[in-house]
C-alpha atoms as a PDB file:
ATOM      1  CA  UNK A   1      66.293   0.712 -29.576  1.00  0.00           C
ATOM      2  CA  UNK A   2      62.419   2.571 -30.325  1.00  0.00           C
ATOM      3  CA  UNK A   3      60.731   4.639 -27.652  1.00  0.00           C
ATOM      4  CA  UNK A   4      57.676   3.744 -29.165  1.00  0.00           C
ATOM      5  CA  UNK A   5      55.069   1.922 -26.400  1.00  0.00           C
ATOM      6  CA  UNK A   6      54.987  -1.662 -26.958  1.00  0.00           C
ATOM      7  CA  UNK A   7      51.376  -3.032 -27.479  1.00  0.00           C
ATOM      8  CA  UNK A   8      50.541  -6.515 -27.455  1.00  0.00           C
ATOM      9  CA  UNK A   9      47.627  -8.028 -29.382  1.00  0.00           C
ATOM     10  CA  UNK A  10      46.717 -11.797 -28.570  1.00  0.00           C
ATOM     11  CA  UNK A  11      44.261 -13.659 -31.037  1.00  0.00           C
ATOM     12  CA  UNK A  12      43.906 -16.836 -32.878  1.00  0.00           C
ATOM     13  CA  UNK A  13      42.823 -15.116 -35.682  1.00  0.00           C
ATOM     14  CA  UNK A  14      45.342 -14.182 -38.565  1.00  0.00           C
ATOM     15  CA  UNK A  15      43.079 -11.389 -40.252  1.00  0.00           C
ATOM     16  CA  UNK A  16      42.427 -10.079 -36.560  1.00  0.00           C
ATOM     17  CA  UNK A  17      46.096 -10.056 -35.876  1.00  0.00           C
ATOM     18  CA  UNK A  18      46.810  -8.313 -39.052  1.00  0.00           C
ATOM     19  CA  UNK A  19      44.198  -5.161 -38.512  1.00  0.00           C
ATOM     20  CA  UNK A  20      45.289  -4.841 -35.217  1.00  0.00           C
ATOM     21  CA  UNK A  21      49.193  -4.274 -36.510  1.00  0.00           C
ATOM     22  CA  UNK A  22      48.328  -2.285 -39.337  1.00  0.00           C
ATOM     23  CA  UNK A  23      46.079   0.028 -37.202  1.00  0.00           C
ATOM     24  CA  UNK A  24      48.077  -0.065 -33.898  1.00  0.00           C
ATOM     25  CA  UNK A  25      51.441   0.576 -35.794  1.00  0.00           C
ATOM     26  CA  UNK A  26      49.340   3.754 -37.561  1.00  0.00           C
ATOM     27  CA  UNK A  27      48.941   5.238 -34.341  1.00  0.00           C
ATOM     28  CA  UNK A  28      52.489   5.225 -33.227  1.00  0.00           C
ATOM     29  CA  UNK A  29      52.777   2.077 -31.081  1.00  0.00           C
ATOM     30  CA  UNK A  30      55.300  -0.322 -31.293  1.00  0.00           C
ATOM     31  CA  UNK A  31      52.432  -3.780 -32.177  1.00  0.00           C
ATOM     32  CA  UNK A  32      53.863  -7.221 -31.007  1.00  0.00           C
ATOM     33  CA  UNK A  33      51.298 -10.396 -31.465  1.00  0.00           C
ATOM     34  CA  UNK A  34      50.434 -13.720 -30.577  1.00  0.00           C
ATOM     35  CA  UNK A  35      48.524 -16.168 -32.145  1.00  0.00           C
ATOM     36  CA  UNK A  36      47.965 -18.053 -28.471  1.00  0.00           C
ATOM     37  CA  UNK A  37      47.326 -17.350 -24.917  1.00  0.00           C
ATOM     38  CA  UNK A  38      50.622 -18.985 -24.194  1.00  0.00           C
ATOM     39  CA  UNK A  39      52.535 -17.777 -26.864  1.00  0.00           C
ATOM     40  CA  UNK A  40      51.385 -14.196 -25.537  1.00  0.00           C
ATOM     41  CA  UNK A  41      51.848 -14.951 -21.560  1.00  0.00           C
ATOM     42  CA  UNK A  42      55.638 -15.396 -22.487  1.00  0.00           C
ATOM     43  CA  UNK A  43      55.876 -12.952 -24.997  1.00  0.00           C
ATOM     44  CA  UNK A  44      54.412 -10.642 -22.048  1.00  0.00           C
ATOM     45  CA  UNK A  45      56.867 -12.174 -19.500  1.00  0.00           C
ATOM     46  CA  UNK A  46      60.094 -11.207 -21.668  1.00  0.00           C
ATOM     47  CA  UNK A  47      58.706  -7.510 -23.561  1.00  0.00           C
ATOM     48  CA  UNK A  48      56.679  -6.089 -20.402  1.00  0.00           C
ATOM     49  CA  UNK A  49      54.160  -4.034 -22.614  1.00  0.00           C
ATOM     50  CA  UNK A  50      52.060  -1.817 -20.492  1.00  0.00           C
ATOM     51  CA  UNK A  51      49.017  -2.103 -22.565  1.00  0.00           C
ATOM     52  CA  UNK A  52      47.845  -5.891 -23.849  1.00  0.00           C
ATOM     53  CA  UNK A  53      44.888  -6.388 -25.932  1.00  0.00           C
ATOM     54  CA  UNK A  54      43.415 -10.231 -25.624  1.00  0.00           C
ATOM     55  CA  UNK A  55      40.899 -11.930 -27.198  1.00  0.00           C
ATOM     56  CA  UNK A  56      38.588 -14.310 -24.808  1.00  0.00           C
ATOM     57  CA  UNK A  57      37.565 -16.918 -26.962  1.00  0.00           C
ATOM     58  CA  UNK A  58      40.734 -18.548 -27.714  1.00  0.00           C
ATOM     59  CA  UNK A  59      42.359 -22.274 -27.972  1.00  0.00           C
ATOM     60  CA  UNK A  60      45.254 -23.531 -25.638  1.00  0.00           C
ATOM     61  CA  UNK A  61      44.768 -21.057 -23.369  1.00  0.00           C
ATOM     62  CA  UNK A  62      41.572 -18.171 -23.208  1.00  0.00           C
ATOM     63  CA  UNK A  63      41.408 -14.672 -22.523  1.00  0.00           C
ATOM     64  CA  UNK A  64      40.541 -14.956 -19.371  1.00  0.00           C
ATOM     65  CA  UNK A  65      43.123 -17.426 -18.247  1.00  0.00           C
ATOM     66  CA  UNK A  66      45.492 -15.230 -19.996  1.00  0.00           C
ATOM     67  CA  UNK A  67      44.272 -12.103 -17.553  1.00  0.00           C
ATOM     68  CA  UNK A  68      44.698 -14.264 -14.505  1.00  0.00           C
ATOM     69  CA  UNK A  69      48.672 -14.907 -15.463  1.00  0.00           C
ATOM     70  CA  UNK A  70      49.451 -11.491 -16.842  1.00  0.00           C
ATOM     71  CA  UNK A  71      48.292  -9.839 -13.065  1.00  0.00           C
ATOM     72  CA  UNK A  72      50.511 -12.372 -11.321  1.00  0.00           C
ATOM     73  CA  UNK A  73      53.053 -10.778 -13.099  1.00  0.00           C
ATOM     74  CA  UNK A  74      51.843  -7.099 -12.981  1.00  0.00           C
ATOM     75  CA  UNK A  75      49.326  -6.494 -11.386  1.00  0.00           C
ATOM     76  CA  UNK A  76      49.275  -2.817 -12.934  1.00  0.00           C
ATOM     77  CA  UNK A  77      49.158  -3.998 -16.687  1.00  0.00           C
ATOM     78  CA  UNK A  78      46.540  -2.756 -18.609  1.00  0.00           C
ATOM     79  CA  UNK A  79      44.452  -5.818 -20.052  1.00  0.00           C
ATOM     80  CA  UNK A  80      41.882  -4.782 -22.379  1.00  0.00           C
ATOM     81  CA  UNK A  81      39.720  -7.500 -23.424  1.00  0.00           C
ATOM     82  CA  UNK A  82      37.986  -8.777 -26.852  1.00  0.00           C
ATOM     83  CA  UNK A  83      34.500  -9.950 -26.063  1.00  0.00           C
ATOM     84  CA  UNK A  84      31.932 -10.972 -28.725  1.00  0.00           C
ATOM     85  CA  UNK A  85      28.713  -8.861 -29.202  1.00  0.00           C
ATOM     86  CA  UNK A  86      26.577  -9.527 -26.465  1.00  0.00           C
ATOM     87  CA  UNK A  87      28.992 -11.156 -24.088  1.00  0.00           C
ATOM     88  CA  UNK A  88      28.040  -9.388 -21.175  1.00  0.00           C
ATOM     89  CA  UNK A  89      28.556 -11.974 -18.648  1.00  0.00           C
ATOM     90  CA  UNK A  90      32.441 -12.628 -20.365  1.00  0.00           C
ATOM     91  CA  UNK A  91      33.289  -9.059 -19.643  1.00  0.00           C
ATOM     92  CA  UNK A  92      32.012  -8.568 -16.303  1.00  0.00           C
ATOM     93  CA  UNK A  93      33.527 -11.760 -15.217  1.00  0.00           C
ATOM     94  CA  UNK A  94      37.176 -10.237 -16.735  1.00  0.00           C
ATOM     95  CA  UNK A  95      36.551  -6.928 -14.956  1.00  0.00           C
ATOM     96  CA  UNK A  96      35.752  -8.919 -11.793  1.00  0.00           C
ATOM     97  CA  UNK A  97      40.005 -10.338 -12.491  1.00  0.00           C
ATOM     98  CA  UNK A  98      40.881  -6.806 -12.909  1.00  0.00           C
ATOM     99  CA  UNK A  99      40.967  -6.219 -16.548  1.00  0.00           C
ATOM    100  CA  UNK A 100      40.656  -2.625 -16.957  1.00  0.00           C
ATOM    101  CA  UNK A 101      38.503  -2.095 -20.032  1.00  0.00           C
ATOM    102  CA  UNK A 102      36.859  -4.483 -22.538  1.00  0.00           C
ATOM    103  CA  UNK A 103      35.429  -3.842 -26.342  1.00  0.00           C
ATOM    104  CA  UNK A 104      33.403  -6.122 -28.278  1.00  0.00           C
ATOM    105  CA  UNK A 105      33.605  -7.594 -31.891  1.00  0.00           C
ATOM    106  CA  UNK A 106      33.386  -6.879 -34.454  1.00  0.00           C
ATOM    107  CA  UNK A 107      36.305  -4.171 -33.282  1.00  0.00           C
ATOM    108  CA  UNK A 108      34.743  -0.548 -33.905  1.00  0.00           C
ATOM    109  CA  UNK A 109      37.802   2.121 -34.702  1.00  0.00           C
ATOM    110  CA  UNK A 110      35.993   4.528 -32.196  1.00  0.00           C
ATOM    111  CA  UNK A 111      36.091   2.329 -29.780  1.00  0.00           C
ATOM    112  CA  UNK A 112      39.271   1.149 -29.669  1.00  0.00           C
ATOM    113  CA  UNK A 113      40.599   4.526 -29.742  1.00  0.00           C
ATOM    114  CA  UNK A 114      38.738   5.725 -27.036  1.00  0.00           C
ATOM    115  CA  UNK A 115      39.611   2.109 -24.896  1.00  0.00           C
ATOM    116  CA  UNK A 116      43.632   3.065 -25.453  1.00  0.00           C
ATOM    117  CA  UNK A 117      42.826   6.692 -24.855  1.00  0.00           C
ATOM    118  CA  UNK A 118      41.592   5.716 -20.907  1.00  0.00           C
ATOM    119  CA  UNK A 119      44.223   3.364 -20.922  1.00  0.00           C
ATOM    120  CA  UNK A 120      47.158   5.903 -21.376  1.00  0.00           C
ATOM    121  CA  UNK A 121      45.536   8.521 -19.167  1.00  0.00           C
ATOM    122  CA  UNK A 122      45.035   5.787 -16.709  1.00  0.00           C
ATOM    123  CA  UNK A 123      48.666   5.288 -17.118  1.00  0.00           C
ATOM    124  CA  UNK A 124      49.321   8.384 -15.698  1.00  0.00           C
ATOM    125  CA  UNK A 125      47.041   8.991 -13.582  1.00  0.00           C
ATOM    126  CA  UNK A 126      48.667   5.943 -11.840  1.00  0.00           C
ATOM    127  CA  UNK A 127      52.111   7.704 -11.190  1.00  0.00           C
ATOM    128  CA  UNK A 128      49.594   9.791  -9.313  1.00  0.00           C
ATOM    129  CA  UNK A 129      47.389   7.729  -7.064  1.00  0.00           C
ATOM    130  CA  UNK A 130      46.939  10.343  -4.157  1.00  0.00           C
ATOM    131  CA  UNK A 131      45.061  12.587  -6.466  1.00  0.00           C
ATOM    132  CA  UNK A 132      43.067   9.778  -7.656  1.00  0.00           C
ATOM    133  CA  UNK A 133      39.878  10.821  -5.341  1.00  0.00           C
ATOM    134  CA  UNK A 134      38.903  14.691  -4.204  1.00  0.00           C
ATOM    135  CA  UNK A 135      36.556  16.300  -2.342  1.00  0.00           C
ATOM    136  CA  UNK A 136      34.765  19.734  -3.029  1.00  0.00           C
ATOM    137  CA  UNK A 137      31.997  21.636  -1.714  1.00  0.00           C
ATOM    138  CA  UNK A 138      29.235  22.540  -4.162  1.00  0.00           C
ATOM    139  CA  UNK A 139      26.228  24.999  -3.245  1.00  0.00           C
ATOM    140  CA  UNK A 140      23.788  21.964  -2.629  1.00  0.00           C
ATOM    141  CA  UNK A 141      26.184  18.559  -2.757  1.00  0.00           C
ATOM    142  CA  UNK A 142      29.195  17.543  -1.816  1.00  0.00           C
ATOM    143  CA  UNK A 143      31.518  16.316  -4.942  1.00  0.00           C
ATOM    144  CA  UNK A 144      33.398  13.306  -4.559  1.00  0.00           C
ATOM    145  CA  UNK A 145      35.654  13.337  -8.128  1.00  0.00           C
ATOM    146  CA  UNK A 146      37.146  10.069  -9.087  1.00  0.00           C
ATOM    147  CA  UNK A 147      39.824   9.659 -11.649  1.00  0.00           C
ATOM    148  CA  UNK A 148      41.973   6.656 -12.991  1.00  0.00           C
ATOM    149  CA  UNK A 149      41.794   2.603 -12.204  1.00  0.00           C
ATOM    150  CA  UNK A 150      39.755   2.214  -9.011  1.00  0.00           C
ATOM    151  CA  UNK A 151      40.636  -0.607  -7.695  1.00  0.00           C
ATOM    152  CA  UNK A 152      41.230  -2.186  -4.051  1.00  0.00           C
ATOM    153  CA  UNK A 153      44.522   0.171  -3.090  1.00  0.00           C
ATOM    154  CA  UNK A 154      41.620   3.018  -4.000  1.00  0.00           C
ATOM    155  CA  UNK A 155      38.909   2.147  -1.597  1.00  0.00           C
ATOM    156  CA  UNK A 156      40.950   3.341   1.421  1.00  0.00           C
ATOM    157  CA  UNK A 157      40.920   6.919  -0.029  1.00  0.00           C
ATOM    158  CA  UNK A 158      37.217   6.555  -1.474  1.00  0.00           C
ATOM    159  CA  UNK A 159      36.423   5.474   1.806  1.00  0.00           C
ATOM    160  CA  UNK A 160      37.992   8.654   3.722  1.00  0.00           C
ATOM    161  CA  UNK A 161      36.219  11.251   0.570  1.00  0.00           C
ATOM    162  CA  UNK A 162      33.142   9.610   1.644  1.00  0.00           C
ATOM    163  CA  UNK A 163      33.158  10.461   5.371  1.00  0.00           C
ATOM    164  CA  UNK A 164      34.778  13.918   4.459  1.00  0.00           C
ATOM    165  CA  UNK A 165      31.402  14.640   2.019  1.00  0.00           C
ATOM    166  CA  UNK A 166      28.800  13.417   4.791  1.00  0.00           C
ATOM    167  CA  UNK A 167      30.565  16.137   7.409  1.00  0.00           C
ATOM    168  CA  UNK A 168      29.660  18.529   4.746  1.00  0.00           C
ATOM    169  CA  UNK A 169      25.958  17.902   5.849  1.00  0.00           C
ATOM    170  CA  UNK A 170      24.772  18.642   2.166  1.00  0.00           C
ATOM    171  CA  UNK A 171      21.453  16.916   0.625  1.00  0.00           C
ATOM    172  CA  UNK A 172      23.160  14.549  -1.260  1.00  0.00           C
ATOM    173  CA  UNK A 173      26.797  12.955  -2.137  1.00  0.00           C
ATOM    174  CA  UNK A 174      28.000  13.325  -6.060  1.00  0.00           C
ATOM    175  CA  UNK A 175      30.600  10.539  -7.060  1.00  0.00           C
ATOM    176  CA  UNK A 176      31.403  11.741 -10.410  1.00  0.00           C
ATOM    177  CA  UNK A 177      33.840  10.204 -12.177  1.00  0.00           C
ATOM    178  CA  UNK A 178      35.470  11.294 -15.013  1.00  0.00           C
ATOM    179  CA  UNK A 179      34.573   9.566 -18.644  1.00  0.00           C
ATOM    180  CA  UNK A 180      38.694   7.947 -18.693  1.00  0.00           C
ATOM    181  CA  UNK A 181      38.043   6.377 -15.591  1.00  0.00           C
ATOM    182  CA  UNK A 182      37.478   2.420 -15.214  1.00  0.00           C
ATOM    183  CA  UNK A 183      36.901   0.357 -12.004  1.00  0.00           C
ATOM    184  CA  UNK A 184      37.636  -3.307 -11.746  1.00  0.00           C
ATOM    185  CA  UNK A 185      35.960  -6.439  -9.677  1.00  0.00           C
ATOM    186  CA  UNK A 186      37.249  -5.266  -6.780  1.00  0.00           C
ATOM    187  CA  UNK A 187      36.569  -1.438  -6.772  1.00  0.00           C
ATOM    188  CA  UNK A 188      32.899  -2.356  -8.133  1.00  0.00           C
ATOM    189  CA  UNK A 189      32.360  -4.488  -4.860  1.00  0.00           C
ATOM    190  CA  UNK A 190      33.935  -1.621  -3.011  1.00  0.00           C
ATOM    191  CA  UNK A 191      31.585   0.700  -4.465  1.00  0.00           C
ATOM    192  CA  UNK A 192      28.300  -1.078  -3.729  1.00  0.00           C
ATOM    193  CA  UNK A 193      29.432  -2.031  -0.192  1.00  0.00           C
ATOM    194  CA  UNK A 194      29.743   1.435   0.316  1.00  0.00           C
ATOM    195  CA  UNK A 195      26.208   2.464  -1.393  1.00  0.00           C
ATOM    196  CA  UNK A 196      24.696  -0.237   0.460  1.00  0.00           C
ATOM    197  CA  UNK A 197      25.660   1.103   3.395  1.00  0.00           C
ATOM    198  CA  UNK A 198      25.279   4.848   2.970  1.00  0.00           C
ATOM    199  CA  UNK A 199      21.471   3.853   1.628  1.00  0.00           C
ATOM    200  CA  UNK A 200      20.525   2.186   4.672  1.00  0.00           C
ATOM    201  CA  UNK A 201      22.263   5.234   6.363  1.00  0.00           C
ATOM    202  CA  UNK A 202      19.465   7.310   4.551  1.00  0.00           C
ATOM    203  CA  UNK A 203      22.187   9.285   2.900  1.00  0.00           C
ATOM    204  CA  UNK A 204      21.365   9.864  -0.900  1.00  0.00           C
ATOM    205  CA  UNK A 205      24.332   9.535  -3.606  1.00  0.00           C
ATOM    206  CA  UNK A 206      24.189  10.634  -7.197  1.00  0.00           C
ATOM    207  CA  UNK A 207      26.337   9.100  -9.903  1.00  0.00           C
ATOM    208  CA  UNK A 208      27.647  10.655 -12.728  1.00  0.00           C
ATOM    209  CA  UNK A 209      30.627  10.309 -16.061  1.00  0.00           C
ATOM    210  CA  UNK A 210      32.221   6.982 -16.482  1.00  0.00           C
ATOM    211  CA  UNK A 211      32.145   5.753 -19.935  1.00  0.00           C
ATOM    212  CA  UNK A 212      29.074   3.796 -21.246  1.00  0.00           C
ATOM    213  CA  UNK A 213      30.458   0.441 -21.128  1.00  0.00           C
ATOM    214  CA  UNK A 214      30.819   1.046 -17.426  1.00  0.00           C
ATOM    215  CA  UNK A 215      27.936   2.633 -17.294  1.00  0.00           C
ATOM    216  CA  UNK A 216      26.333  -0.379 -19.019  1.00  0.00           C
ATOM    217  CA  UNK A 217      28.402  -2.811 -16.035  1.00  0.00           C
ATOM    218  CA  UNK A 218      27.337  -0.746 -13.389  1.00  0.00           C
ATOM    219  CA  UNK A 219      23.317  -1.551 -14.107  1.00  0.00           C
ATOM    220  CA  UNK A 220      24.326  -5.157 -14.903  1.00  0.00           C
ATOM    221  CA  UNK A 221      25.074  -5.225 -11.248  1.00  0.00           C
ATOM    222  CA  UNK A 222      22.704  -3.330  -9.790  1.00  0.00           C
ATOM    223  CA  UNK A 223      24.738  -0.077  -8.692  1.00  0.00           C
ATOM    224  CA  UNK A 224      22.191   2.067 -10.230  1.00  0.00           C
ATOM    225  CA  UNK A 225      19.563   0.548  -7.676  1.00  0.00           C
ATOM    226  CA  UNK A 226      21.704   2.005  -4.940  1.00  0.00           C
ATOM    227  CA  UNK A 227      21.936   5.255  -6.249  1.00  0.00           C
ATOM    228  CA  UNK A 228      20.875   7.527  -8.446  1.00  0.00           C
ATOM    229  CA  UNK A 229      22.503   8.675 -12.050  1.00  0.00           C
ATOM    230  CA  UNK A 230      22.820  12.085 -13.209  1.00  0.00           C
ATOM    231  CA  UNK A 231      22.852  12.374 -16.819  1.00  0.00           C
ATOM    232  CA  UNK A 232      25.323  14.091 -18.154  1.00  0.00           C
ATOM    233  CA  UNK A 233      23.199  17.067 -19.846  1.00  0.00           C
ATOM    234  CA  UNK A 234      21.482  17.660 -17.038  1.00  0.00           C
ATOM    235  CA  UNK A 235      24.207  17.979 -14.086  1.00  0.00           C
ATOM    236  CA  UNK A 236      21.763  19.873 -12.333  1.00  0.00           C
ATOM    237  CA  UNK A 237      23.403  19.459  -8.769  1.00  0.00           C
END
């Protein structure tokens, strides 16, 4: 019996398959593929792996059909999706069925590292979803700091930071989250609800962290009309 964490890679590529093992198995997981969607639904069904890399584009059954079956199993699996270059629309529509990360092909080392890196801390975080969301008082803002998968079950507790920062009567409302952090379908709709509302209210927010492909989401869908990014260099709150 290993201790290893299982990983499973799904792709109807061979040569794909086979970098995926080699490098996977390099950095200590335990790799099991499949060639199919199906093949990999079951496989998932029997092994449990917490982390599953899937391709999209696939025969028999795609990537995103794949997502949908895996989260009516678990809905706390980590799906990390294989988009092509440019497939924009593909990876917003996965996040939207709660994948929690996505990374494009040709697969870059770096960024499948750092994709299993939020993964694992997101992992953990989990077994810790109280701390998820805080609340501090800065000299000019109130900080709203936002950690893990946000999700639905996280809005609640967004929600409550939120109305906890505006008592704080500051000039304007930080959400930073940090660079590990992801947010799916759900917790993006949450989120703009929220922005929508609070810009209306006249009450200015400031984004700030998340990693770039979020980043890159979070324009996509026009959360960066409803607020205003900090760059990181210049956290001048």
């Amino acid at each position: 019996m290993t201790d290893k964490e299982i990983i499973l890679v799904i792709d109807d590529e061979q040569p794909t398959l086979k970098m995926f093992s080699l490098l996977l198995t390099a950095y200590g997981y335990e790799v099991i593929t499949a060639e199919n969607g199906q093949m990999g639904l079951d496989i998932f069904k029997e092994k449990r792996p917490s982390v599953v890399l899937t391709d999209i584009k696939m025969p028999i059954m795609d990537g995103i059909e794949v997502l949908k079956e895996i989260k009516k199993v678990d809905s706390h699996a980590e799906v990390i999706v294989i988009t092509g270059h440019g497939d924009m629309d593909l990876a917003i529509q996965a996040l939207n069925l709660d994948a929690t990360d996505f990374i494009n092909k040709p697969v870059q080392r770096e960024a499948l590292e750092q994709a299993l890196s939020r993964a694992a801390e997101r992992l953990a975080i989990a077994k810790t979803e109280g701390s998820q969301v805080t609340v501090e008082e800065l000299p000019e803002s109130a900080m709203i700091g936002v950690r893990g998968n946000v999700t639905a079950n996280t809005m609640p507790h967004l929600t409550e930071a939120f109305e906890t920062a505006k008592a704080m009567n500051k000039s304007a409302i930080l959400i930073d989250f940090e660079e590990n952090a992801s947010i799916n379908g759900a917790g993006i709709t949450g989120l703009m609800n929220m922005l929508q509302f609070n810009r209306d209210a006249g009450v200015r927010v400031v984004l700030s962290g998340l990693s770039t492909n979020f980043r890159t989401v979070f324009e996509m869908v026009g959360i960066t009309k409803l607020a205003d990014w900090l760059e990181p260099e210049g956290k001048d709150h």
